[in-house]
C-alpha atoms as a PDB file:
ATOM      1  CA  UNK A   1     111.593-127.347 -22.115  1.00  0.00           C
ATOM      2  CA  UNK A   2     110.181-127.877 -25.248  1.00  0.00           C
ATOM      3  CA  UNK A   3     108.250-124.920 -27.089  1.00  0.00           C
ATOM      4  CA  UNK A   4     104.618-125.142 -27.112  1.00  0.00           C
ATOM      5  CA  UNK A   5     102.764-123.400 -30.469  1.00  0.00           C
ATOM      6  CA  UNK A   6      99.308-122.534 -30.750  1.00  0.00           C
ATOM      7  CA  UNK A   7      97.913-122.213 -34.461  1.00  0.00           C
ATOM      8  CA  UNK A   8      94.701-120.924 -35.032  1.00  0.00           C
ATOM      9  CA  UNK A   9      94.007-121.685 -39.137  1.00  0.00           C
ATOM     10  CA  UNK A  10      91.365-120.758 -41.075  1.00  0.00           C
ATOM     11  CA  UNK A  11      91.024-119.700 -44.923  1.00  0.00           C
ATOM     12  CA  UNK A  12      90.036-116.301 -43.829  1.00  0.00           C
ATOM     13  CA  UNK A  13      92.617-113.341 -42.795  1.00  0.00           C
ATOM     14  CA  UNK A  14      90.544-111.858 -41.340  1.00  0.00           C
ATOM     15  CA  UNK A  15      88.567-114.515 -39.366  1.00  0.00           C
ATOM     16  CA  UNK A  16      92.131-116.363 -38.249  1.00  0.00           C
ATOM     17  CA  UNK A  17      92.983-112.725 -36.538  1.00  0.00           C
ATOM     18  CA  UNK A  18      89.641-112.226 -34.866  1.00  0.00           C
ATOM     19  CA  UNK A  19      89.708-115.935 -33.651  1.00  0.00           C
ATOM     20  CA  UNK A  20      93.289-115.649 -32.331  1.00  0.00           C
ATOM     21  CA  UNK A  21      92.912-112.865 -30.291  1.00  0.00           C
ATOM     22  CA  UNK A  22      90.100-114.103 -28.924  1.00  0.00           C
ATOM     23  CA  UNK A  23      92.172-117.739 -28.173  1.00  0.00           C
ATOM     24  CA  UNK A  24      94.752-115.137 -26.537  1.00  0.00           C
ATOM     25  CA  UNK A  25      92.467-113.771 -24.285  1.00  0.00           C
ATOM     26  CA  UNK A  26      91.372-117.112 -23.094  1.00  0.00           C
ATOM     27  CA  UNK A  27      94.977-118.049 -22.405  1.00  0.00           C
ATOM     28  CA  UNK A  28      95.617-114.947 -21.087  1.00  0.00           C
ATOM     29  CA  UNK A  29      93.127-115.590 -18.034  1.00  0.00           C
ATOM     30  CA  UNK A  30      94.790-118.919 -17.291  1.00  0.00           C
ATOM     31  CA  UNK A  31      96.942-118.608 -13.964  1.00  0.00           C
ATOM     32  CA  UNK A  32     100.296-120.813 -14.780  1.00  0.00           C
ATOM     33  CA  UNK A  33     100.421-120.110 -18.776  1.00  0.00           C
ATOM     34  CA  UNK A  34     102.087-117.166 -20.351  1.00  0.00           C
ATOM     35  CA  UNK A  35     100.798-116.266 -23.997  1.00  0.00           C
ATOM     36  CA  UNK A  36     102.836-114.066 -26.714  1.00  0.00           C
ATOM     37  CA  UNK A  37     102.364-113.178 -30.415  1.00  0.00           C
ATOM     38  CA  UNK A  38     104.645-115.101 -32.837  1.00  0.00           C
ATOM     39  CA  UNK A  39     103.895-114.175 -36.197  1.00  0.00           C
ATOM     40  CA  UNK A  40     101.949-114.421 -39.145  1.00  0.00           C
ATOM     41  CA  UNK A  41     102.204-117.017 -41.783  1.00  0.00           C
ATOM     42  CA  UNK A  42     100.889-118.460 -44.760  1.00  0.00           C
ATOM     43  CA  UNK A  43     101.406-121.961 -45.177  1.00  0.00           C
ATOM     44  CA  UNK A  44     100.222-124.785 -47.553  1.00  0.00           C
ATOM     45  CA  UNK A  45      99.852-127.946 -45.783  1.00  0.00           C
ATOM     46  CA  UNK A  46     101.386-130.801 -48.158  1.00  0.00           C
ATOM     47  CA  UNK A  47      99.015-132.296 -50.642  1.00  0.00           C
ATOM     48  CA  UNK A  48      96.707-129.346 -50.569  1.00  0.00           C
ATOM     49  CA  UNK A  49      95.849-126.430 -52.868  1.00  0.00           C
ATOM     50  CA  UNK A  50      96.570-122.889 -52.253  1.00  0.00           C
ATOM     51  CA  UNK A  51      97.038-121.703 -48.222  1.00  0.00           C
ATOM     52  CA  UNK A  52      95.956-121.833 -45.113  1.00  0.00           C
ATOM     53  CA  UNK A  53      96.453-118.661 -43.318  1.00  0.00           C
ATOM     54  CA  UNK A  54      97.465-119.155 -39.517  1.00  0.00           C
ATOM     55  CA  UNK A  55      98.003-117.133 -36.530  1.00  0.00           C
ATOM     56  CA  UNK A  56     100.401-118.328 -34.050  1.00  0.00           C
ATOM     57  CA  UNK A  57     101.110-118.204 -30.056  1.00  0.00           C
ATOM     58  CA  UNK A  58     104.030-118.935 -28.296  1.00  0.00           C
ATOM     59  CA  UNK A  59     102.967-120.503 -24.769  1.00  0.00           C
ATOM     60  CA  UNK A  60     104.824-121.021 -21.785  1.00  0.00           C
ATOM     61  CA  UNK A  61     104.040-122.779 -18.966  1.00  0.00           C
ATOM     62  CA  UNK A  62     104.993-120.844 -16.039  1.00  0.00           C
ATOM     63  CA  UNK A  63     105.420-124.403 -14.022  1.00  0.00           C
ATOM     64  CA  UNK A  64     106.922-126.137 -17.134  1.00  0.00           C
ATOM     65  CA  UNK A  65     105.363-129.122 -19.414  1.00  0.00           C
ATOM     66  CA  UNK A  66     104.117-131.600 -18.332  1.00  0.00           C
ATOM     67  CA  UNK A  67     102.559-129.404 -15.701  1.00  0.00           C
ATOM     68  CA  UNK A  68     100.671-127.468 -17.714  1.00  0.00           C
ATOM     69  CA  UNK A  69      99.757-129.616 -20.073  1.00  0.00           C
ATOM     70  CA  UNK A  70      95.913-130.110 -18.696  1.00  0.00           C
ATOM     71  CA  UNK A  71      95.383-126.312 -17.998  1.00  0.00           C
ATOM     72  CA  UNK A  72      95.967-125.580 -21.551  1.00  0.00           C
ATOM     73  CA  UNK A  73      93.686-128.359 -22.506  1.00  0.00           C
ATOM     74  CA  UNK A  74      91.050-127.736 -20.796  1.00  0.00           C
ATOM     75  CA  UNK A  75      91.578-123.864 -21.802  1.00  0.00           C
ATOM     76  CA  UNK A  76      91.642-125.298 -25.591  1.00  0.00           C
ATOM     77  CA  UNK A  77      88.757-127.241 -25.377  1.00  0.00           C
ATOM     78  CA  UNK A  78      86.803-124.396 -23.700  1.00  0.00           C
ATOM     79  CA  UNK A  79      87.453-122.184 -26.390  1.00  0.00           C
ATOM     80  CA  UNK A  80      87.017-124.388 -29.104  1.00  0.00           C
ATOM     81  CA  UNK A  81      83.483-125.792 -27.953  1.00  0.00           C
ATOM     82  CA  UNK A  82      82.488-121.709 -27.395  1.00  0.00           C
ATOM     83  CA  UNK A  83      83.875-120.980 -31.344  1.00  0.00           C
ATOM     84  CA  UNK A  84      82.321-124.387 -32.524  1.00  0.00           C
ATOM     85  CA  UNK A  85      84.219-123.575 -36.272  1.00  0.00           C
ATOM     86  CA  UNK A  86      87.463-122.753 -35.027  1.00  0.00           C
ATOM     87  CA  UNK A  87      90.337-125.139 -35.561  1.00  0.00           C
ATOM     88  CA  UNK A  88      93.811-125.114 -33.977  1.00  0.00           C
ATOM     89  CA  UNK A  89      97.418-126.982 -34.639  1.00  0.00           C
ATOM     90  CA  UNK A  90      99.238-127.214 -31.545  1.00  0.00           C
ATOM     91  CA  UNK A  91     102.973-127.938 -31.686  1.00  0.00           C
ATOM     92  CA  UNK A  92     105.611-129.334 -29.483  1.00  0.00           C
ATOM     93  CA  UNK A  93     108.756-130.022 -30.784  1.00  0.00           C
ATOM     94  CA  UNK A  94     108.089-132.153 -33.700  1.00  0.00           C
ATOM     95  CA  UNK A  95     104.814-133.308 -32.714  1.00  0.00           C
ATOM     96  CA  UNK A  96     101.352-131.974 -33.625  1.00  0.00           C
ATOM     97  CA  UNK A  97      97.624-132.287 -33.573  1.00  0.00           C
ATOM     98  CA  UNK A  98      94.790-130.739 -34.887  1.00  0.00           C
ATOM     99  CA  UNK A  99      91.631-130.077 -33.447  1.00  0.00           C
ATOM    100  CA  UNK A 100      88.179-128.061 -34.683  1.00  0.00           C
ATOM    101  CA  UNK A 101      84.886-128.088 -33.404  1.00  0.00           C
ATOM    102  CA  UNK A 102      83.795-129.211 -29.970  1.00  0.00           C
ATOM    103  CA  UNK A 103      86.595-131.914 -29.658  1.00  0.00           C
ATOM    104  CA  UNK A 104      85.630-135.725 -28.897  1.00  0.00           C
ATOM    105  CA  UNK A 105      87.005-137.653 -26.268  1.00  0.00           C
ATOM    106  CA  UNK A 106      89.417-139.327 -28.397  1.00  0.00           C
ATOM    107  CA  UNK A 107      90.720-135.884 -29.997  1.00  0.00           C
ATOM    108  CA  UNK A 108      90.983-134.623 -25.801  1.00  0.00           C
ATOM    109  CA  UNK A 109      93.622-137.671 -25.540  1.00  0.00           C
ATOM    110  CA  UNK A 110      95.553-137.252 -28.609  1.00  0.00           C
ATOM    111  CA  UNK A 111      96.070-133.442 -27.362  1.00  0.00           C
ATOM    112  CA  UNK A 112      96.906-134.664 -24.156  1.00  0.00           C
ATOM    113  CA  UNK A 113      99.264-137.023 -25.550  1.00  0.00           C
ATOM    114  CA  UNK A 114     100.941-134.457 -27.953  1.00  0.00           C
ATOM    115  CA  UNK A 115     100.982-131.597 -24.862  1.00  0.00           C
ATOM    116  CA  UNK A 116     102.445-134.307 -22.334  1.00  0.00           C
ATOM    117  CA  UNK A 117     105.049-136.235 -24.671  1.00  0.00           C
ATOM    118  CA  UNK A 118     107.491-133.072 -25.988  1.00  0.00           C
ATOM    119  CA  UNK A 119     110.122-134.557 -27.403  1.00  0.00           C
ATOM    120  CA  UNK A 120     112.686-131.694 -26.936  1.00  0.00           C
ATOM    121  CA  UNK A 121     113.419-131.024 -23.149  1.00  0.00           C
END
């Protein structure tokens, strides 16, 4: 099974923090997904100037991926349309999206497609 990681970026410390935990929480009240720290990094995404702090989760799905794909979805987009600012990078294997705001039908697909399509079993 792939590894599933949930970034929660912002230019503000402080703010990325806040917003994580609260993402945590939200993940933490979803039966079938398991939700644990990683760490903290700072990261400059190419072609842009100075860093973008993240927080990260490691999440498991306790009935594996693709399973769990849509309850994680559904949990992101929840939690994104309640923060409204927030945006998140979610990782599996060597694919990623990002999403911010209240996400738009086609964003909801491209996450789908990115949570359903690891490319490390």
């Amino acid at each position: 099974m792939a590894s599933l990681r949930v970034e929660v970026i912002d230019d503000d410390a402080l703010r990325a923090e806040r917003l994580t935990r609260a993402l945590k929480r939200e993940l933490d009240n979803v039966d079938g997904i398991s939700v644990d720290y990683a760490d903290l990094t700072s990261t400059a995404p190419s072609g842009s100037k100075g860093s973008v702090l993240s927080e990260v989760l490691d999440v498991v799905a306790t009935w594996g991926w693709p399973l769990g794909a849509p309850l994680l979805a559904e949990a992101v987009k929840a939690w994104l349309h309640k923060e409204g600012r927030a945006r998140v990078r979610l990782t599996v294997g060597t694919n990623s999206v990002e999403i911010d705001g209240d996400p738009t039908p086609a964003q909801e697909r491209l996450m789908l497609a990115v949570l359903n399509g690891p490319d490390e079993q």
